[in-house]
N, C-alpha and C. Protein backbone atom coordinates (compact mmCIF):
# COMPACT_ATOMS: atom_id res chain seq x y z
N UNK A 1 30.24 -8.23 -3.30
CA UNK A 1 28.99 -7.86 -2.66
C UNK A 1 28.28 -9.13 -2.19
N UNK A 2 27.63 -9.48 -0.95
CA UNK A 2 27.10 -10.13 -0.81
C UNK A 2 25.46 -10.24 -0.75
N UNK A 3 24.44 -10.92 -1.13
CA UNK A 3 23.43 -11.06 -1.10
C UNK A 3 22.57 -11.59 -0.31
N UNK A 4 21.66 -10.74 0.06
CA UNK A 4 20.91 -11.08 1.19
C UNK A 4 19.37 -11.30 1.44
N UNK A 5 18.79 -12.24 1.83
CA UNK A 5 17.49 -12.50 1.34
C UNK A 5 16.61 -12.22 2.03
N UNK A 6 15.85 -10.78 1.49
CA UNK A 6 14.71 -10.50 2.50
C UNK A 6 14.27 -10.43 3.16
N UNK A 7 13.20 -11.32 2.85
CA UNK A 7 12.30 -12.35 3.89
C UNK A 7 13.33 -13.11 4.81
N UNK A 8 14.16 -13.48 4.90
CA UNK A 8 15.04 -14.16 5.53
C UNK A 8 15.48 -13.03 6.47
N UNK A 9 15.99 -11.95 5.97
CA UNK A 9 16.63 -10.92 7.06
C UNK A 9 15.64 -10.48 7.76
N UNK A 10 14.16 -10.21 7.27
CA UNK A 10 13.83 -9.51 8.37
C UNK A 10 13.12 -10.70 9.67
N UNK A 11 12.92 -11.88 8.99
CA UNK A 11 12.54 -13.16 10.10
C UNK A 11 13.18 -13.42 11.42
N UNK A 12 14.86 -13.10 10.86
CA UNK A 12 15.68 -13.38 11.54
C UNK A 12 16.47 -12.21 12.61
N UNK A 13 15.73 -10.47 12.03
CA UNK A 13 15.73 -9.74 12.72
C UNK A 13 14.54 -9.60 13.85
N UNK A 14 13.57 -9.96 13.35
CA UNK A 14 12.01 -9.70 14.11
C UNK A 14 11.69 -11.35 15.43
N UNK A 15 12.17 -12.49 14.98
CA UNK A 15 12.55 -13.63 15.94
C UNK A 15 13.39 -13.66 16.58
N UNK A 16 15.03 -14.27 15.85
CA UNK A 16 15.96 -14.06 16.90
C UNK A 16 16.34 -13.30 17.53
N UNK A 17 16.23 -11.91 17.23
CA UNK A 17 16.91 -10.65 17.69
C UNK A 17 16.04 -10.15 18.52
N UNK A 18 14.88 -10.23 18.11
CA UNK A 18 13.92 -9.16 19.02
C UNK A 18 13.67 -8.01 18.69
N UNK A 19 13.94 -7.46 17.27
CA UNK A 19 14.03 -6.36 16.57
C UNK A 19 12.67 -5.74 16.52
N UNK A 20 12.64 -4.66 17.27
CA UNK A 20 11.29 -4.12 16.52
C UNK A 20 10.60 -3.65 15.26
N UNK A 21 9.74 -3.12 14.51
CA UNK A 21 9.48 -2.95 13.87
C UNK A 21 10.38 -1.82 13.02
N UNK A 22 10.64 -0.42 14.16
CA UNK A 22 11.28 0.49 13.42
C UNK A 22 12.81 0.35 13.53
N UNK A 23 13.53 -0.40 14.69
CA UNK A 23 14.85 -0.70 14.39
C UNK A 23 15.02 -1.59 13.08
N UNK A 24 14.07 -2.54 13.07
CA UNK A 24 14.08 -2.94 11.38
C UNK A 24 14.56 -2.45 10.48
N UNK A 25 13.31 -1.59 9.89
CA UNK A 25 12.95 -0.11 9.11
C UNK A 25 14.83 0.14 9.10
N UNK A 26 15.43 0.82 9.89
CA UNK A 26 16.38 1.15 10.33
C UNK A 26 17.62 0.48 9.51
N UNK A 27 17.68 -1.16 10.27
CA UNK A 27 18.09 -2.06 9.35
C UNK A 27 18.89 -2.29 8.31
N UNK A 28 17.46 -2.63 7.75
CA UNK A 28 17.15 -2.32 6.30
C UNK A 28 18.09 -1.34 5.51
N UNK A 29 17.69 -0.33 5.89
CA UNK A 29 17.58 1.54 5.56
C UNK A 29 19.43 1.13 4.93
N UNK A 30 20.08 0.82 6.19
CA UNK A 30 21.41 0.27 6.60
C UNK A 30 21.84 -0.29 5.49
N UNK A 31 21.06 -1.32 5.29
CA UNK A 31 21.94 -2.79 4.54
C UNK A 31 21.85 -1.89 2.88
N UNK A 32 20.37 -1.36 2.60
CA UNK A 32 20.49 -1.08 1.36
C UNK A 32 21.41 0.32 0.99
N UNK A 33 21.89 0.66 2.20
CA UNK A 33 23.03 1.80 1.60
C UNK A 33 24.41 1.70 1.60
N UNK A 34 24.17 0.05 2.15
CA UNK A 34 26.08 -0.16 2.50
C UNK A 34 26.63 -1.04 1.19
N UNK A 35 27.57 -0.42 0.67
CA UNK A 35 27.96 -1.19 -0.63
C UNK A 35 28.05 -2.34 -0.87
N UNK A 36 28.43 -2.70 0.50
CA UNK A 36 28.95 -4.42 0.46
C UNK A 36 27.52 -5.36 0.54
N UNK A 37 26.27 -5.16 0.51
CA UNK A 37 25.33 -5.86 0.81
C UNK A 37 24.62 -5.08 -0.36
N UNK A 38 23.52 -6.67 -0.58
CA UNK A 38 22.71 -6.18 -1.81
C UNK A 38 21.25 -7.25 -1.89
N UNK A 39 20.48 -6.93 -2.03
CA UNK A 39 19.27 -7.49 -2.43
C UNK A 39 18.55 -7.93 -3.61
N UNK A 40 18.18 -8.84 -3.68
CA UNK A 40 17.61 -9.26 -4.96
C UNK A 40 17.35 -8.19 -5.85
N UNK A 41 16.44 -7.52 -5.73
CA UNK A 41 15.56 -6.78 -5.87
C UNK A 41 15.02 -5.49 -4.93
N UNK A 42 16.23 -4.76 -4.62
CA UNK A 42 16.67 -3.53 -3.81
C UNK A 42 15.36 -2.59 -4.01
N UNK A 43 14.91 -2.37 -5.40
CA UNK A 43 13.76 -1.49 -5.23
C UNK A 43 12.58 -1.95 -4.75
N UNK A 44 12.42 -3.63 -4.75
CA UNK A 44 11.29 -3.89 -4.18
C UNK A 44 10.95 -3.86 -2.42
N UNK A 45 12.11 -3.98 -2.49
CA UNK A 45 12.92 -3.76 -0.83
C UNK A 45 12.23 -2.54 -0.41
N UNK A 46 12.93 -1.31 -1.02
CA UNK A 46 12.55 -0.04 -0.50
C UNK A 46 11.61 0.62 -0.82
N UNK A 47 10.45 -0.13 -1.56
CA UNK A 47 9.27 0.15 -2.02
C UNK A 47 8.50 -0.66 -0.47
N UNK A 48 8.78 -1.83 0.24
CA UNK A 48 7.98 -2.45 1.16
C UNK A 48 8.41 -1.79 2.56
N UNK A 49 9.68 -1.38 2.73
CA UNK A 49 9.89 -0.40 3.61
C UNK A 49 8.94 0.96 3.72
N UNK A 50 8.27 1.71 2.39
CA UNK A 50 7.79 2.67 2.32
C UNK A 50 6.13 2.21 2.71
N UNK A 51 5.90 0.70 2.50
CA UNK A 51 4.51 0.12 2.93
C UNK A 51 3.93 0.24 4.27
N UNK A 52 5.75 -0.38 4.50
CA UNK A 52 5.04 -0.80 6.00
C UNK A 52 5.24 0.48 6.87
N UNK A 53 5.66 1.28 6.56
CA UNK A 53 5.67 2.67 7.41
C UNK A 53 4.05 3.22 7.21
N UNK A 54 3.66 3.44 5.76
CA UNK A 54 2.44 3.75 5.40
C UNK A 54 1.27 2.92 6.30
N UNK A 55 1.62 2.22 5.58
CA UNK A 55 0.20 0.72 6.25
C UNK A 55 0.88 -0.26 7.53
N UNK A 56 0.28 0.62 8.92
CA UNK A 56 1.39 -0.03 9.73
C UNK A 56 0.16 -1.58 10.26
N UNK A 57 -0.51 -1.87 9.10
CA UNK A 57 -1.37 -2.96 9.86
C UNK A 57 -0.94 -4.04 8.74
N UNK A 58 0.56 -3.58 7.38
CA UNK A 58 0.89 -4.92 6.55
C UNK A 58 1.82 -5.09 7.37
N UNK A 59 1.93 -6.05 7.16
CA UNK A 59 4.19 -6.83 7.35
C UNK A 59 4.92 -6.64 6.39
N UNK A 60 5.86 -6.76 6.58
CA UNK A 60 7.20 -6.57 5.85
C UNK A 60 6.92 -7.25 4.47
N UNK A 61 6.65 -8.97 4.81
CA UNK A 61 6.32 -9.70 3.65
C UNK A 61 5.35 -8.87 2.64
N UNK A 62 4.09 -9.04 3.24
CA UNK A 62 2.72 -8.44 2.52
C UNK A 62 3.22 -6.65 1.61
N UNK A 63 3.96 -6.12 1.98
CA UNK A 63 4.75 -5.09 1.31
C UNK A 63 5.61 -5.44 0.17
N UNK A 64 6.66 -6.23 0.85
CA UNK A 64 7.38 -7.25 -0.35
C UNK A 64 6.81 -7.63 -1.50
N UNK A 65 5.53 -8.33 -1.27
CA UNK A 65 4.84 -8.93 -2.43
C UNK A 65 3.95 -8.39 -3.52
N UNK A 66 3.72 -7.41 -2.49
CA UNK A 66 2.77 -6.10 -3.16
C UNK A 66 3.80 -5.20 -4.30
N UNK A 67 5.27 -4.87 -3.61
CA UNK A 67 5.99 -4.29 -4.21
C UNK A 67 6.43 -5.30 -5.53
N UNK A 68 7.11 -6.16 -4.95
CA UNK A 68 7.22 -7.09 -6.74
C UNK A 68 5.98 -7.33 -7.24
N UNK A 69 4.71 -7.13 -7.14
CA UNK A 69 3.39 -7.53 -7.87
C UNK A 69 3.74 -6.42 -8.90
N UNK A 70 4.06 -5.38 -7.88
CA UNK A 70 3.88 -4.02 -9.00
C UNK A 70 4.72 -3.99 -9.93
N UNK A 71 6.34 -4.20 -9.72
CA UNK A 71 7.00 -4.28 -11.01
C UNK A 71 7.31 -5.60 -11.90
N UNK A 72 6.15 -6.64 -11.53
CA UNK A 72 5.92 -7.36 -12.61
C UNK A 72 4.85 -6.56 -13.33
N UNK A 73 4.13 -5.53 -13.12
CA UNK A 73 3.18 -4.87 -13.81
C UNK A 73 1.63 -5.89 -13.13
N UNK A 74 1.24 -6.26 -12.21
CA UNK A 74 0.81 -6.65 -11.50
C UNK A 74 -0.14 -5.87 -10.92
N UNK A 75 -1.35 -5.31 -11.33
CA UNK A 75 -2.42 -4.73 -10.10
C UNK A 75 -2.90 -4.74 -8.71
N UNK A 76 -2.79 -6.07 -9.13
CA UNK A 76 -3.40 -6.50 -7.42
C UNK A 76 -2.37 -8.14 -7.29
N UNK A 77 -2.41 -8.11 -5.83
CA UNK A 77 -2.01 -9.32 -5.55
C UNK A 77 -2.86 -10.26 -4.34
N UNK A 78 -3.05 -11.62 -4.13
CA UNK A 78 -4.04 -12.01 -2.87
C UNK A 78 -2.87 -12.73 -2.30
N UNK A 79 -3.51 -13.17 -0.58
CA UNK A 79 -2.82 -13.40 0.03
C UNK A 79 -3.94 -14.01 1.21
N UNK A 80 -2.70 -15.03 2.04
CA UNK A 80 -3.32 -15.54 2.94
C UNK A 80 -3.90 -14.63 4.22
N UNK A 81 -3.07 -13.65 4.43
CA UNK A 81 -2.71 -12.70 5.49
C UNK A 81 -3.99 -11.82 4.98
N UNK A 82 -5.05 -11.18 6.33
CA UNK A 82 -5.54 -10.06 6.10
C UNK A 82 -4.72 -9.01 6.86
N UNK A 83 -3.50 -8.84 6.85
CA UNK A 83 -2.95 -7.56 7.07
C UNK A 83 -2.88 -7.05 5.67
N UNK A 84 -2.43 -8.14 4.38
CA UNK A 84 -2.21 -7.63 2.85
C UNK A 84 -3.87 -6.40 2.63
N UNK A 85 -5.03 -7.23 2.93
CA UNK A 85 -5.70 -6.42 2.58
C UNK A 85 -5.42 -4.97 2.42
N UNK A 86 -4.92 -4.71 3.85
CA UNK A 86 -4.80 -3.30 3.83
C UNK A 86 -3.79 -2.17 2.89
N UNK A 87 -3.29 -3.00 2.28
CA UNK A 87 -2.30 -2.75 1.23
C UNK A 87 -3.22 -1.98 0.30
N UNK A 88 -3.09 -1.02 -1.21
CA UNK A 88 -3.91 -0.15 -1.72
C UNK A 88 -4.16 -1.36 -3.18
N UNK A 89 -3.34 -2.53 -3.27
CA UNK A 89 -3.25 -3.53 -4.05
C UNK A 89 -3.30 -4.88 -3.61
N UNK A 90 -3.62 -5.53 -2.53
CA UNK A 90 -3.61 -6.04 -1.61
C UNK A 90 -5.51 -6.85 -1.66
N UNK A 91 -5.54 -8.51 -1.48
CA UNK A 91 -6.57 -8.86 -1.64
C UNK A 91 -6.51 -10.28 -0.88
N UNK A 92 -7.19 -10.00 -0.09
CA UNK A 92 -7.07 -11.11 1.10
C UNK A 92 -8.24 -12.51 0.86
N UNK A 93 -7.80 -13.70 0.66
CA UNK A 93 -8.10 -14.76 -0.08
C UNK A 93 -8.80 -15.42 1.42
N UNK A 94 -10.13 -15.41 1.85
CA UNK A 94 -10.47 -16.34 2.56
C UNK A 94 -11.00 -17.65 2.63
């Protein structure tokens, strides 16, 4: 299985490629059902996929972080980005 890093895949889908938001989504959807590919942390994955569909004003990241905040047992998390705000755990550091 090979491992694949996140933040890295979707940078490199959303810059080089030109990927939109929901071919992303799409992606994603893809990589985490194909055996041969695997993610750190697969549920945090498909917990930030479920964000950014919800809250279409976070990013991918700001979902990401929110999602591992939560299963470190994590309430809230801050961030540089006020897209995080909009997150339901999400706290934008100005």
């Amino acid at each position: 299985m090979r491992l694949c890093a996140p933040l890295d895949a979707e940078w490199f889908l959303r810059s080089c490629c030109e990927v939109g938001r929901e071919a992303m989504v799409s992606a994603f959807i893809a990589m985490l059902e194909s055996p041969g590919i695997g993610f750190e942390h697969d549920a945090a994955v498909a917990e930030a996929l479920y964000l950014l569909d919800t809250f279409p004003g976070a990013a991918f990241a700001d979902g990401l972080f929110a999602a591992l905040a939560a299963q470190l047992g994590r309430a809230r998390f801050v961030a540089f980005d006020a897209g995080a705000a909009c997150l339901p755990c999400g706290e934008f550091l100005q």
